[in-house]
C-alpha atoms as a PDB file:
ATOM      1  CA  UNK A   1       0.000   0.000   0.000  1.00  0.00           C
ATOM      2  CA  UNK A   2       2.753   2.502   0.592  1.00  0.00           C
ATOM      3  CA  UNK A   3       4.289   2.438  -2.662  1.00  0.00           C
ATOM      4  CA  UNK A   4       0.770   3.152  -4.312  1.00  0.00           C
ATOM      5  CA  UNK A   5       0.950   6.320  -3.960  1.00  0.00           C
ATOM      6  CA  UNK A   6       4.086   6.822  -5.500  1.00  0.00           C
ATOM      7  CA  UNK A   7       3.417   4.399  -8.294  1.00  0.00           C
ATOM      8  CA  UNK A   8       0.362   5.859  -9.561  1.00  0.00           C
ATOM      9  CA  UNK A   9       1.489   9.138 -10.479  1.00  0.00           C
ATOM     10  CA  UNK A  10       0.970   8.961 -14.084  1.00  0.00           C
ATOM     11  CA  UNK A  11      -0.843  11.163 -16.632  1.00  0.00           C
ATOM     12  CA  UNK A  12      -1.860  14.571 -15.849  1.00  0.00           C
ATOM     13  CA  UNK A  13      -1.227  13.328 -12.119  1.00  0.00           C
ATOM     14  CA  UNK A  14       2.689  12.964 -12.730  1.00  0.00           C
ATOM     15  CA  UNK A  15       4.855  10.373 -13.024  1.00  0.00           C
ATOM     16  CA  UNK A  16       8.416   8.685 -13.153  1.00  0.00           C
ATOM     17  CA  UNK A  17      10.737   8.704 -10.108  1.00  0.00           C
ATOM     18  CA  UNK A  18      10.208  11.060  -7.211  1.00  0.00           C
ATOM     19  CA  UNK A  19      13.710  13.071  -6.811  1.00  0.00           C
ATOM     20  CA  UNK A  20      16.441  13.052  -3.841  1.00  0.00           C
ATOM     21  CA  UNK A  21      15.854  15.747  -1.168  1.00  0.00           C
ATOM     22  CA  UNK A  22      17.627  19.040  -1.647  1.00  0.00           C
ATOM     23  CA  UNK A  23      20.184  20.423   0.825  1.00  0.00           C
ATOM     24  CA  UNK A  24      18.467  23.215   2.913  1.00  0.00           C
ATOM     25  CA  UNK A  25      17.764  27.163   1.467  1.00  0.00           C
ATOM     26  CA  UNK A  26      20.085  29.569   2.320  1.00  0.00           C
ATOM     27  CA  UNK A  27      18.122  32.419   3.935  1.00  0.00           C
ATOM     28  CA  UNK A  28      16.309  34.724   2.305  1.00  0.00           C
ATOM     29  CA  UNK A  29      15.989  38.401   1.918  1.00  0.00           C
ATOM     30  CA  UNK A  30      13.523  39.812   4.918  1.00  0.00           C
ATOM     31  CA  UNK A  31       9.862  39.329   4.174  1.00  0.00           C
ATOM     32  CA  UNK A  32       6.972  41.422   5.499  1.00  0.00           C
ATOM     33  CA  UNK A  33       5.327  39.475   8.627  1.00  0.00           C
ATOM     34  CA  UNK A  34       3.092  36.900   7.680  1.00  0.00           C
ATOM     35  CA  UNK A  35      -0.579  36.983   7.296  1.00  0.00           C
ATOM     36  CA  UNK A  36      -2.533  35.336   9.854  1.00  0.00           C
ATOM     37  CA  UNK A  37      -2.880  31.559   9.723  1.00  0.00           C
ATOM     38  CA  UNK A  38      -6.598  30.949   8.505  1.00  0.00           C
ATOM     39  CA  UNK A  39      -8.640  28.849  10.672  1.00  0.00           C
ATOM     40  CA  UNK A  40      -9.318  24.966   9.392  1.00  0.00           C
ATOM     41  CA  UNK A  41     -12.567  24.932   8.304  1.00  0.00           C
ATOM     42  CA  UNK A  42     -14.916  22.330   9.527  1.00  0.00           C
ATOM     43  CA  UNK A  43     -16.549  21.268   6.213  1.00  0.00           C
ATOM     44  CA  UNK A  44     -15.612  22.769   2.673  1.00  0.00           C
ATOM     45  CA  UNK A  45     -17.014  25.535   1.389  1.00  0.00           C
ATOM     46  CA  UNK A  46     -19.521  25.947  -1.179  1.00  0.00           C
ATOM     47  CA  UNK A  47     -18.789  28.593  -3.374  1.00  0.00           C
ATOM     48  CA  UNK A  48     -22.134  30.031  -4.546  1.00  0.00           C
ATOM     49  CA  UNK A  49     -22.295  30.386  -9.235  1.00  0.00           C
ATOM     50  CA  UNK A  50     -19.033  27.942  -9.182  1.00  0.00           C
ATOM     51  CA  UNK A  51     -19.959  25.009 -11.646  1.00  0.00           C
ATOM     52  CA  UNK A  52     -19.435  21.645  -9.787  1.00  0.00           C
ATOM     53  CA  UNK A  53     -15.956  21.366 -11.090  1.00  0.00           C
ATOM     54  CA  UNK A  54     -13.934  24.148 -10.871  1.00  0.00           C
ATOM     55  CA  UNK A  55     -10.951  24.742 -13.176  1.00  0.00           C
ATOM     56  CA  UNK A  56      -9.605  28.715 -12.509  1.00  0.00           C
ATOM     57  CA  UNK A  57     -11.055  31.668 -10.349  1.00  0.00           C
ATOM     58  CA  UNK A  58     -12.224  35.042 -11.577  1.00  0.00           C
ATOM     59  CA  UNK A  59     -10.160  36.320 -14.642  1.00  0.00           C
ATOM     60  CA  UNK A  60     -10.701  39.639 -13.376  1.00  0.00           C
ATOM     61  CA  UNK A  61      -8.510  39.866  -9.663  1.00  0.00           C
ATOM     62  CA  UNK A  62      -4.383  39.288  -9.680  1.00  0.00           C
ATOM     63  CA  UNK A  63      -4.771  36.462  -7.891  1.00  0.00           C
ATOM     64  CA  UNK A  64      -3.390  32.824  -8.734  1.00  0.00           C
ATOM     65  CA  UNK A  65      -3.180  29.293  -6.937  1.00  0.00           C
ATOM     66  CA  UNK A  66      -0.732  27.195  -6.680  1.00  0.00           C
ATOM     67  CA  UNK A  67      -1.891  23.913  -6.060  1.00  0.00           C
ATOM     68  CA  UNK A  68       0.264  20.645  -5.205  1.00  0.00           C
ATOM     69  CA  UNK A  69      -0.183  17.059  -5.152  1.00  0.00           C
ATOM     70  CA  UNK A  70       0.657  15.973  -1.760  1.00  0.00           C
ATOM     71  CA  UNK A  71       3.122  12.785  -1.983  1.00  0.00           C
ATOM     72  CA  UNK A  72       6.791  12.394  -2.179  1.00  0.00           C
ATOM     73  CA  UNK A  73       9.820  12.715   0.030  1.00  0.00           C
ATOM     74  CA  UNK A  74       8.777  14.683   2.755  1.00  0.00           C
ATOM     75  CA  UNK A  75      11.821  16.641   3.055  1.00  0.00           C
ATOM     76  CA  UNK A  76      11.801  18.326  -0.421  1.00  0.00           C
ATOM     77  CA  UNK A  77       7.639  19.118   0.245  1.00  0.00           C
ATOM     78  CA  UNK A  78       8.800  21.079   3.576  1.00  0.00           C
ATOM     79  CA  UNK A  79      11.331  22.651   1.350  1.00  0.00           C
ATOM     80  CA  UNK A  80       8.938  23.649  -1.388  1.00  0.00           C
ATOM     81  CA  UNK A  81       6.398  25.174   1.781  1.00  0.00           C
ATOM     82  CA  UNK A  82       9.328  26.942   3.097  1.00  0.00           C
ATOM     83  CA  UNK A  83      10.353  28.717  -0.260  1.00  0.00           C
ATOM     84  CA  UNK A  84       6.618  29.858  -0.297  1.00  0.00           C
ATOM     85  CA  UNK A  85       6.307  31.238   3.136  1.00  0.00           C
ATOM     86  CA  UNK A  86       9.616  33.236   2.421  1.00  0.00           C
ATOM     87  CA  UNK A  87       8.085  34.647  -0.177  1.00  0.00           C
ATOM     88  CA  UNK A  88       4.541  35.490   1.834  1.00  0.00           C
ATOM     89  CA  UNK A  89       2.572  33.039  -0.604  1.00  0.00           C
ATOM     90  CA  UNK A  90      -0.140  30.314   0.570  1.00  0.00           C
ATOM     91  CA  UNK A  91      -0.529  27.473  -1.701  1.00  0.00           C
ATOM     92  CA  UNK A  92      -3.154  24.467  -1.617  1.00  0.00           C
ATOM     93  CA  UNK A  93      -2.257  20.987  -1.052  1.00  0.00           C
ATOM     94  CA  UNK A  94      -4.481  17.970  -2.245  1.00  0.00           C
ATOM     95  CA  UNK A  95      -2.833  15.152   0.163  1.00  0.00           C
ATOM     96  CA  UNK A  96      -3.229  11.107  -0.453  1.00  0.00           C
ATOM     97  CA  UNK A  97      -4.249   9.564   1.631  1.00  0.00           C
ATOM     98  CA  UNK A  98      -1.107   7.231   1.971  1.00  0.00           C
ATOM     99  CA  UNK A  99       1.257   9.978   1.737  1.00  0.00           C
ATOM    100  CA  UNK A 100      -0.361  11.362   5.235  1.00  0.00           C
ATOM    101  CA  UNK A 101      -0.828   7.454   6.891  1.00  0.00           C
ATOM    102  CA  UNK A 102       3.364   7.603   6.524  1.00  0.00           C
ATOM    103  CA  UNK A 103       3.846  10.817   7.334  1.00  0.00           C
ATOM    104  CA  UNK A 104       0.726  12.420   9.275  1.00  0.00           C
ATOM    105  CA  UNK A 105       2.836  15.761  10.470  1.00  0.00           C
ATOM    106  CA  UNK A 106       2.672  16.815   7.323  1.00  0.00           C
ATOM    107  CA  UNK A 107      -0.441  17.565   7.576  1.00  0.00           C
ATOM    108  CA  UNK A 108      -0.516  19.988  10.447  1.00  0.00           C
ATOM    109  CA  UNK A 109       2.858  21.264   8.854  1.00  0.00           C
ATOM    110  CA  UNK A 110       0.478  22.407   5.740  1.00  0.00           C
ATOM    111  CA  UNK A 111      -1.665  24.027   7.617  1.00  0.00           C
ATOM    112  CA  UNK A 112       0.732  25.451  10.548  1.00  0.00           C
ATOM    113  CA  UNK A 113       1.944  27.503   7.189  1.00  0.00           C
ATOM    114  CA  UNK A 114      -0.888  28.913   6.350  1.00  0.00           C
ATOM    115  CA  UNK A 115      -2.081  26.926   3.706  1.00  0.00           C
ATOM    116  CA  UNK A 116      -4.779  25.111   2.776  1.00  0.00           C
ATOM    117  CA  UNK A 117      -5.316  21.082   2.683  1.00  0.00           C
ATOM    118  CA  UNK A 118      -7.214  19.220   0.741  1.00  0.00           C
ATOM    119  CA  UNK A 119      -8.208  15.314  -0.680  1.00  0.00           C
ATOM    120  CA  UNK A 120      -6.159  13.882  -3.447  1.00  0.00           C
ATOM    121  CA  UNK A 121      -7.648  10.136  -3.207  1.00  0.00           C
ATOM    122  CA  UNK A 122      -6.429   7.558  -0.674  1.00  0.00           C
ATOM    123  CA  UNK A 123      -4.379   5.714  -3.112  1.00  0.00           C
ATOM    124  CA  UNK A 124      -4.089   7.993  -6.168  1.00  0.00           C
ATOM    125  CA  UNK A 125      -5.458   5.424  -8.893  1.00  0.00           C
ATOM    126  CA  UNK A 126      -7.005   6.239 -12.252  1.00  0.00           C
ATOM    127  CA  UNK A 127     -10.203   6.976 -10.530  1.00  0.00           C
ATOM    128  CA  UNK A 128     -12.492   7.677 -13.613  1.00  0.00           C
ATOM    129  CA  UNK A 129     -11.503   4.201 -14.564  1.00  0.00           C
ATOM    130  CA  UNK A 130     -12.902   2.858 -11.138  1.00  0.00           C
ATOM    131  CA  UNK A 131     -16.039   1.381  -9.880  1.00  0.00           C
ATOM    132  CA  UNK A 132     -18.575   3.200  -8.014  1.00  0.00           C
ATOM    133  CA  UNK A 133     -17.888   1.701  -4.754  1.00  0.00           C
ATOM    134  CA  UNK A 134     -14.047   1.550  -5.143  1.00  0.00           C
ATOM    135  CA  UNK A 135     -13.962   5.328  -6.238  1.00  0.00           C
ATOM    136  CA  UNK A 136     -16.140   6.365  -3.658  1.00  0.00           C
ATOM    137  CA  UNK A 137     -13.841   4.157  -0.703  1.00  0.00           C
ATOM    138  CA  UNK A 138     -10.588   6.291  -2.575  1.00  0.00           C
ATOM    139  CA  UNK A 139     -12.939   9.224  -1.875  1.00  0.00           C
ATOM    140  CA  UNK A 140     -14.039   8.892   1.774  1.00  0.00           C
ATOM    141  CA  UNK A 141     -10.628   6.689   2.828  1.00  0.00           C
ATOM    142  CA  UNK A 142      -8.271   9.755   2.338  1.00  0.00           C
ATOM    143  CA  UNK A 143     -11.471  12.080   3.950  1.00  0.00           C
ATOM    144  CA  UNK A 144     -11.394  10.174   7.192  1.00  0.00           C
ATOM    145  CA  UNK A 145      -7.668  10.116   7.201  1.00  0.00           C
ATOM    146  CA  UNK A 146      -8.097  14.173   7.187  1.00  0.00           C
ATOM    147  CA  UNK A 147     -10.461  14.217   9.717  1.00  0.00           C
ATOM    148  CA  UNK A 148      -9.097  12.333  11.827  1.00  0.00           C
ATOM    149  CA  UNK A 149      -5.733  14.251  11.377  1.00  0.00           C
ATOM    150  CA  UNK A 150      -6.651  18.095  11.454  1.00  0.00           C
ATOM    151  CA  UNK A 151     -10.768  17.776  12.239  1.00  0.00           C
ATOM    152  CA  UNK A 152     -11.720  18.320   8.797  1.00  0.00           C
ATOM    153  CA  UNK A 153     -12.555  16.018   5.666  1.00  0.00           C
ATOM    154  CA  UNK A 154     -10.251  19.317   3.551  1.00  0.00           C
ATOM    155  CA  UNK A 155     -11.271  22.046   1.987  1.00  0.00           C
ATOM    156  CA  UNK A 156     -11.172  20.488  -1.821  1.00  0.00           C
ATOM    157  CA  UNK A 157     -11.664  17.189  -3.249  1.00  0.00           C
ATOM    158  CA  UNK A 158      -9.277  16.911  -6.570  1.00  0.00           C
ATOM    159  CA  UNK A 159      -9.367  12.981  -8.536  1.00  0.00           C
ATOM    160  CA  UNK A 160      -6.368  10.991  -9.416  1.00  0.00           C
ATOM    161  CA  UNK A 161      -4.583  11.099 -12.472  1.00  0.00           C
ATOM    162  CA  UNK A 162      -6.942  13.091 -14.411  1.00  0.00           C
ATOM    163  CA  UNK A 163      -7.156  16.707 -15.316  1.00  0.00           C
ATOM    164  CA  UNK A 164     -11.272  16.841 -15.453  1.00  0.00           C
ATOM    165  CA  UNK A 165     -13.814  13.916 -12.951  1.00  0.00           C
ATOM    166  CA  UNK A 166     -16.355  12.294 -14.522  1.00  0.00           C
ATOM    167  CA  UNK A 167     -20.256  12.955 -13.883  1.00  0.00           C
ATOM    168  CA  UNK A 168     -19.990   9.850 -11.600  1.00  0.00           C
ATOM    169  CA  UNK A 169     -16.606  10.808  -9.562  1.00  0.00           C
ATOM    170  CA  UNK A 170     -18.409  14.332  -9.102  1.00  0.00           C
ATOM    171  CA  UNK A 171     -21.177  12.701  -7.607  1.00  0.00           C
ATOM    172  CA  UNK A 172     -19.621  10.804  -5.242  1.00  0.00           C
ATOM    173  CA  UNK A 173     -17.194  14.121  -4.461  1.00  0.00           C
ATOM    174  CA  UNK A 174     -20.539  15.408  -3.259  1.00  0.00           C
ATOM    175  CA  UNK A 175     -21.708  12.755  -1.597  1.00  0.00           C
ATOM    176  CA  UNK A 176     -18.676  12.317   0.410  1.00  0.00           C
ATOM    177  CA  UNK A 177     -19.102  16.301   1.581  1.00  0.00           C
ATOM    178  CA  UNK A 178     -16.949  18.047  -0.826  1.00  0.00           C
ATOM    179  CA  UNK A 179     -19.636  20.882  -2.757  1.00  0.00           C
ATOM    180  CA  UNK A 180     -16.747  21.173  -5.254  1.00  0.00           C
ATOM    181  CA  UNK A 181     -14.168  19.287  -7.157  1.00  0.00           C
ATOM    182  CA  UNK A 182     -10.770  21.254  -7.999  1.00  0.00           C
ATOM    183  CA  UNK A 183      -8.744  20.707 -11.305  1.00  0.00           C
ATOM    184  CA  UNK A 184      -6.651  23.607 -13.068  1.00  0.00           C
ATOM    185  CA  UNK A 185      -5.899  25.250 -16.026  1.00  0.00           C
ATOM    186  CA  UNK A 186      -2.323  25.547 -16.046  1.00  0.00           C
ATOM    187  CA  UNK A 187      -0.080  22.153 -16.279  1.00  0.00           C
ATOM    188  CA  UNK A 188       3.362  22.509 -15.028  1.00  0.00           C
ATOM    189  CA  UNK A 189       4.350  19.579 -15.943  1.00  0.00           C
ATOM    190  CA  UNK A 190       6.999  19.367 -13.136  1.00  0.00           C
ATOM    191  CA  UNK A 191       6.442  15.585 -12.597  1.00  0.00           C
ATOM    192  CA  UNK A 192       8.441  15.025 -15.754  1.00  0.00           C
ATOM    193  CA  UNK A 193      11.516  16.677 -14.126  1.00  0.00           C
ATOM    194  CA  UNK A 194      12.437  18.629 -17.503  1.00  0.00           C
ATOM    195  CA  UNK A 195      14.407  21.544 -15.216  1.00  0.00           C
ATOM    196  CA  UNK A 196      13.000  24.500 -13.376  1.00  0.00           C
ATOM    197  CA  UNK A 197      13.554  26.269 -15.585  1.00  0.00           C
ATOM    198  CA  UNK A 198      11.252  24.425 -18.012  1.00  0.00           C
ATOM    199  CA  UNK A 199       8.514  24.456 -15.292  1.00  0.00           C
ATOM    200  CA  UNK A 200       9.130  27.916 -14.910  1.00  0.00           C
ATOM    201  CA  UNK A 201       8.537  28.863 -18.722  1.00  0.00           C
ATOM    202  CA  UNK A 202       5.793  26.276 -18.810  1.00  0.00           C
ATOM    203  CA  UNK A 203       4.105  27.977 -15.875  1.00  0.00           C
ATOM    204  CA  UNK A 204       4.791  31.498 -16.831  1.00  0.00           C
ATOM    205  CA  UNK A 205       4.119  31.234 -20.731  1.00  0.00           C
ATOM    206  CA  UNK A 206       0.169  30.497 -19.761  1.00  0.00           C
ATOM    207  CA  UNK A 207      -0.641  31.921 -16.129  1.00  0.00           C
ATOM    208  CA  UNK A 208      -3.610  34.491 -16.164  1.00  0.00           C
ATOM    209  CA  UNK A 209      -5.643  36.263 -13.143  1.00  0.00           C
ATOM    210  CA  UNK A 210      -7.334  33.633 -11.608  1.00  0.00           C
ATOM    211  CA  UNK A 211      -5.207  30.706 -12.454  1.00  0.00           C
ATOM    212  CA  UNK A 212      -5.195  27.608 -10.681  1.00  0.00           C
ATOM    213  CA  UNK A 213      -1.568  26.019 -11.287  1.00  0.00           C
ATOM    214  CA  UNK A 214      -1.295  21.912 -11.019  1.00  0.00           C
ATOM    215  CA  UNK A 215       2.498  20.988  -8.764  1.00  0.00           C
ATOM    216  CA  UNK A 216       3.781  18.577  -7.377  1.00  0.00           C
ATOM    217  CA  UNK A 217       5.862  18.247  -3.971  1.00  0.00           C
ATOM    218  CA  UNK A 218       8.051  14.880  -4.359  1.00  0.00           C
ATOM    219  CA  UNK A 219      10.457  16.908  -7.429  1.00  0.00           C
ATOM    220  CA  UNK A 220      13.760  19.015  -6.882  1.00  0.00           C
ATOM    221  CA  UNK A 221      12.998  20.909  -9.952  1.00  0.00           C
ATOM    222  CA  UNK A 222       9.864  22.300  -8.140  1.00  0.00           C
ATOM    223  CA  UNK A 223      11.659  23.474  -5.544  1.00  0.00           C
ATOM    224  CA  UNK A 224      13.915  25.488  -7.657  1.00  0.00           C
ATOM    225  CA  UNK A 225      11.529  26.925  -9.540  1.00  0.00           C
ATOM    226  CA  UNK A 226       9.717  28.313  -6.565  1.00  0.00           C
ATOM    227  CA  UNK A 227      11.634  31.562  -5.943  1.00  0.00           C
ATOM    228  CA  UNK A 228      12.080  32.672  -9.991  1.00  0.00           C
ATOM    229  CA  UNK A 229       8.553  31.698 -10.355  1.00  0.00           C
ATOM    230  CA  UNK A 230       7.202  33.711  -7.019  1.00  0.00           C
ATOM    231  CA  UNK A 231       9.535  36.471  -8.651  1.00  0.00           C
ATOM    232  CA  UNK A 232       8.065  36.636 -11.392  1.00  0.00           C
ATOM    233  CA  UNK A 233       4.376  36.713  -9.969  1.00  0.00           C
ATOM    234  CA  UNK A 234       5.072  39.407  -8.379  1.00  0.00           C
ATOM    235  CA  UNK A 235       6.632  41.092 -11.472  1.00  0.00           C
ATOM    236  CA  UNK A 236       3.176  40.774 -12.835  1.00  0.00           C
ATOM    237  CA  UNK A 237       1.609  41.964  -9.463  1.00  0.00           C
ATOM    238  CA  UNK A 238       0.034  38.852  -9.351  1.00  0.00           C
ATOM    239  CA  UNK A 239      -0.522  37.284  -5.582  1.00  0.00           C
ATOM    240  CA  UNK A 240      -0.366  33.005  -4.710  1.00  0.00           C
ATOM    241  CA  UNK A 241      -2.910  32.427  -2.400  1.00  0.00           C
ATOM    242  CA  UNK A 242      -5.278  29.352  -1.320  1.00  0.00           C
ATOM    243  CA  UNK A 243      -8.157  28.320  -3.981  1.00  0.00           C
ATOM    244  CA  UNK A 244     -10.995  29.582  -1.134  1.00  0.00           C
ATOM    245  CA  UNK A 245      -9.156  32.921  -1.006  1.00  0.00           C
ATOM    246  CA  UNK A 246      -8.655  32.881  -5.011  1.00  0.00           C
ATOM    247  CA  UNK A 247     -12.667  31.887  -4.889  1.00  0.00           C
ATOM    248  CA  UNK A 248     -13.499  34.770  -2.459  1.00  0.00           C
ATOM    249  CA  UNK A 249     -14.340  38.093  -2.971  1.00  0.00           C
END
């Protein structure tokens, strides 16, 4: 069961092997003080003319999120949170479910930063390709596992290697709690390690207002790319913050 997670990154989920842990930051350059830490919400949020599925935020506000597929060495994702705090950005993490039964501080380390969790699945399989009742078990096993971990199922539901759920996978997101399901509109493509500076030009070359970024923790070349790629949001005066806050007026 522990390897499942890292085995089924494939597709639009990612894929191939997850890299070695990068040496520590050196410090950074002194950052405003941080915004207050959000409280955990007890059940997610329903976010009134949102479709069902929700694939970017209002076009109109400089606001992006960055959103990350919980899994991976849990050294390089505390590295990747770290570069984003330095840089006063929140991101939203969509855990599995066996990523957080190996390493269940993560998940008060997500949210200790400010951030936002969320469900990725309990075993990250092709869930479009599943049965009801198996899909729906991948739904609710990684919601208890959240619950039971930080009081709340997580603020978004987001399936398994797939960009878009089907009709059936957003029913059962619904009937397992979760109002909405998240998927993006801007593919890093980090999980195919091609360099941050790939990811950053991949990213970059088709961000808007509003954009909801797909990451991954578990990749050295996402950490890298973090500070150019913060950088350079802020060039364009756009701000990373959690998919409620990108969702909220």
């Amino acid at each position: 069961m522990a390897g499942a997670a890292t085995a089924g990154l494939t597709a639009a989920c990612g894929s191939g092997r997850p890299a070695t842990a990068p040496s520590a930051p050196p410090p950074g350059p002194a950052r405003p003080s941080p915004r207050p830490v959000p409280a955990v919400a007890a059940s997610p949020r329903r976010f009134a003319g949102q479709p069902v599925e929700i694939g970017h935020g209002p076009r109109d506000r400089p606001r992006v999120a960055l959103t990350f597929h919980g899994n991976g060495d849990p050294a390089i994702a505390r590295a990747v949170l770290a570069e984003a705090e330095r840089a006063g950005a929140r991101v939203t993490v969509l855990a599995i479910g066996t990523w957080l039964d190996e390493h269940p501080d993560m998940a008060r380390r997500v949210l200790d930063g400010g951030h936002e969790l969320g469900n990725h699945t309990q075993r990250h399989l092709a869930i479009n390709e599943l049965p009801e009742a198996e899909a729906y078990a991948e739904i609710t096993g990684c919601a208890q596992r959240l619950k039971r971990l930080t009081g709340s199922i997580g603020t978004w539901f987001r399936p398994s290697q797939t960009q878009y759920a089907t009709p059936l996978v957003r029913g059962l997101a619904q009937r397992a709690g979760y109002p909405h399901v998240l998927s993006y509109d801007v593919d890093s493509l980090d999980f195919t390690s091609p360099g941050a500076a790939a990811v950053i030009r991949t990213v970059t070359g088709t961000i808007h207002g509003g954009s909801v970024v797909s990451l991954h923790f578990g990749y050295a070349d996402t950490v890298d790319a973090m500070p150019p790629l913060l950088e350079e949001l802020a060039r364009r005066k756009l701000r990373a913050v959690t998919t409620t806050e990108l969702l909220t007026p």
